[in-house]
Protein backbone atom coordinates (compact mmCIF):
# COMPACT_ATOMS: atom_id res chain seq x y z
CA UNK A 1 -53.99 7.37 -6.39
CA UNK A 2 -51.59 10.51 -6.60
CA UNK A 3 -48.91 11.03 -4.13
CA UNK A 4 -46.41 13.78 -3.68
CA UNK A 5 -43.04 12.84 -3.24
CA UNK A 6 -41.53 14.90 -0.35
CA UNK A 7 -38.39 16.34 -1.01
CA UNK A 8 -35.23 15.86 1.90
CA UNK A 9 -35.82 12.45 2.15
CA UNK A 10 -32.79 10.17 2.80
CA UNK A 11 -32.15 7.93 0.12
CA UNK A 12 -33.77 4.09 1.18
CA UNK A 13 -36.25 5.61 3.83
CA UNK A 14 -39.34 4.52 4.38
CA UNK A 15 -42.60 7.19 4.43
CA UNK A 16 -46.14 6.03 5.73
CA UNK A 17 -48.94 6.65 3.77
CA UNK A 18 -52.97 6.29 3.93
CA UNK A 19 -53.57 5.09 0.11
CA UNK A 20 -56.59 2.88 -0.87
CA UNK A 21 -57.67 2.90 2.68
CA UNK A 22 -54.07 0.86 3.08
CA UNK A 23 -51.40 1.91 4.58
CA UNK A 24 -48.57 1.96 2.61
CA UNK A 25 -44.64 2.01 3.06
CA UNK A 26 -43.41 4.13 -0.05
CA UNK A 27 -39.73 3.80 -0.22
CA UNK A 28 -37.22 5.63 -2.62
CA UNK A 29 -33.68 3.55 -3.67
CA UNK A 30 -32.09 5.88 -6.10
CA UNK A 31 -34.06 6.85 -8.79
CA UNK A 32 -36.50 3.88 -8.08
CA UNK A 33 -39.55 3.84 -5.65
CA UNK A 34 -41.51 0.97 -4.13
CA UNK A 35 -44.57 0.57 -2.44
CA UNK A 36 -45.22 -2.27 0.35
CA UNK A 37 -48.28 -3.10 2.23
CA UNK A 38 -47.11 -1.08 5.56
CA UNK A 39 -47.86 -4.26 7.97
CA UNK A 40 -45.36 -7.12 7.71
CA UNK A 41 -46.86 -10.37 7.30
CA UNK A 42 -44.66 -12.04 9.79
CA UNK A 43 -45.98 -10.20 13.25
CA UNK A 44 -47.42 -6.99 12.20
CA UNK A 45 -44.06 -4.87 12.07
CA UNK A 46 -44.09 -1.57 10.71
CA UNK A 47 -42.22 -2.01 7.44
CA UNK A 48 -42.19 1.97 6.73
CA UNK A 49 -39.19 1.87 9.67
CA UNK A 50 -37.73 -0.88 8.11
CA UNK A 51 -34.21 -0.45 5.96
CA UNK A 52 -33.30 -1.27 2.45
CA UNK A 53 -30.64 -3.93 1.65
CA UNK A 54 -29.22 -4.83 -1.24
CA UNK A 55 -28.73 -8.20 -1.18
CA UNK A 56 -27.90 -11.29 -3.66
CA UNK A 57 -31.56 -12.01 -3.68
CA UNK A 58 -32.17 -8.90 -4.72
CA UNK A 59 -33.75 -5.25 -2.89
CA UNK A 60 -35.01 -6.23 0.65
CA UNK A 61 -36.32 -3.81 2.96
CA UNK A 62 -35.99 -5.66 6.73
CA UNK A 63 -38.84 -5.76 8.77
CA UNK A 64 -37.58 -3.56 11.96
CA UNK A 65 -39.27 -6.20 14.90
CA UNK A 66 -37.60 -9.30 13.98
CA UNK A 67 -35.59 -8.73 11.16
CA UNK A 68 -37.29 -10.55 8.32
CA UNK A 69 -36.60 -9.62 4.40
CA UNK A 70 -39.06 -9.33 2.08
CA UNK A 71 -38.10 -8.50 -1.46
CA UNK A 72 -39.51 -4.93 -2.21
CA UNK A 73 -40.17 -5.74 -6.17
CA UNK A 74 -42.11 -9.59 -5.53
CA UNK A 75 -42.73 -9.41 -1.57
CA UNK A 76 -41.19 -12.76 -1.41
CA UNK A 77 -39.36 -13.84 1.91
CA UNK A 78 -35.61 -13.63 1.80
CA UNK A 79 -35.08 -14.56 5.44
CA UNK A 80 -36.03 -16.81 7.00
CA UNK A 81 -35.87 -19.06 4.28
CA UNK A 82 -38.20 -22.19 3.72
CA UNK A 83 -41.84 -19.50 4.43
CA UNK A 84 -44.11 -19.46 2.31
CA UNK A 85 -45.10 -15.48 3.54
CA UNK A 86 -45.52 -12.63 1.61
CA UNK A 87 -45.77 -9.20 1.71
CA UNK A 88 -47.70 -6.99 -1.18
CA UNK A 89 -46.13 -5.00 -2.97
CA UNK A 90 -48.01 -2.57 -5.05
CA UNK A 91 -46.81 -1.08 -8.80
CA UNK A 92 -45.66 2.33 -8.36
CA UNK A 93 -45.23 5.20 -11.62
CA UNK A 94 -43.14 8.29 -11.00
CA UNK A 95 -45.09 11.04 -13.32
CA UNK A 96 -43.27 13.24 -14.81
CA UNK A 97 -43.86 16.47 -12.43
CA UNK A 98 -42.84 13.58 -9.45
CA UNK A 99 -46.11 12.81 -8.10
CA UNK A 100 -46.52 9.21 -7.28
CA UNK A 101 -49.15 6.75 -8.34
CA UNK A 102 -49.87 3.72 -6.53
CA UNK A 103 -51.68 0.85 -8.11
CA UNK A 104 -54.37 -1.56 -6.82
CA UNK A 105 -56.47 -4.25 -8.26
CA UNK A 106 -59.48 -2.71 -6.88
CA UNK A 107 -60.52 0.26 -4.77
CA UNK A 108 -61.77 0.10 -1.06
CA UNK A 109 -65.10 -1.35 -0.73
CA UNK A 110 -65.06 1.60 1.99
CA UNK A 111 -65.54 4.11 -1.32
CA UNK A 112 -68.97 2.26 -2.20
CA UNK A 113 -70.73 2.03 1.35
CA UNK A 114 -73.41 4.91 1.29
CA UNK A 115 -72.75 6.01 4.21
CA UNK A 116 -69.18 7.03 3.87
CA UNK A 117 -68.08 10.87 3.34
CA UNK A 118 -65.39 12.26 0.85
């Protein structure tokens, strides 16, 4: 999946997008970019509106409802401790004219149903 990276954003912010039939939270932290399953696992929060933290654990973005971490790179819980939750995290390439690419293990089973339009 091919994504164009909007230019303006602010460093660490979170954009929603419809990839996959997911929604995904695409986040840039300097010259890096992450993408995170959009719906926290906790309680549903939008992680998109979320913030980035560097933290010792690592890159956290904070789940804006009730402040859980997740590390962006694993999706493993930084806070509260002792959960066994996670959120997915997808591999994410940068191509070289900036468009983003977004990787899955498989597609929708949405893009195989007959009656579904392109």
């Amino acid at each position: 999946m091919t994504l164009t990276r909007k230019s303006g954003k602010r460093n660490g912010s979170g954009t929603p997008v419809l990839c996959n039939e997911e929604q995904i939270a695409v986040f840039r932290h300097g010259t890096d970019v992450y993408a995170v399953k959009d719906k926290c696992p906790h309680a549903g929060g939008p992680l998109h509106l979320g913030d980035i933290e560097d933290s010792p654990s690592g890159l956290c973005v904070r789940c804006p409802w009730h402040r859980w971490r997740f590390r962006i790179d694993t999706g493993d819980t930084v806070f509260p401790q002792g959960h066994g939750t996670q959120a997915v995290v997808y591999p994410v390439r940068v191509a070289a004219d900036e468009s983003l690419w977004i990787g899955f293990d498989k597609f929708s089973d949405s893009y195989f149903n007959l009656e579904t339009h392109f």
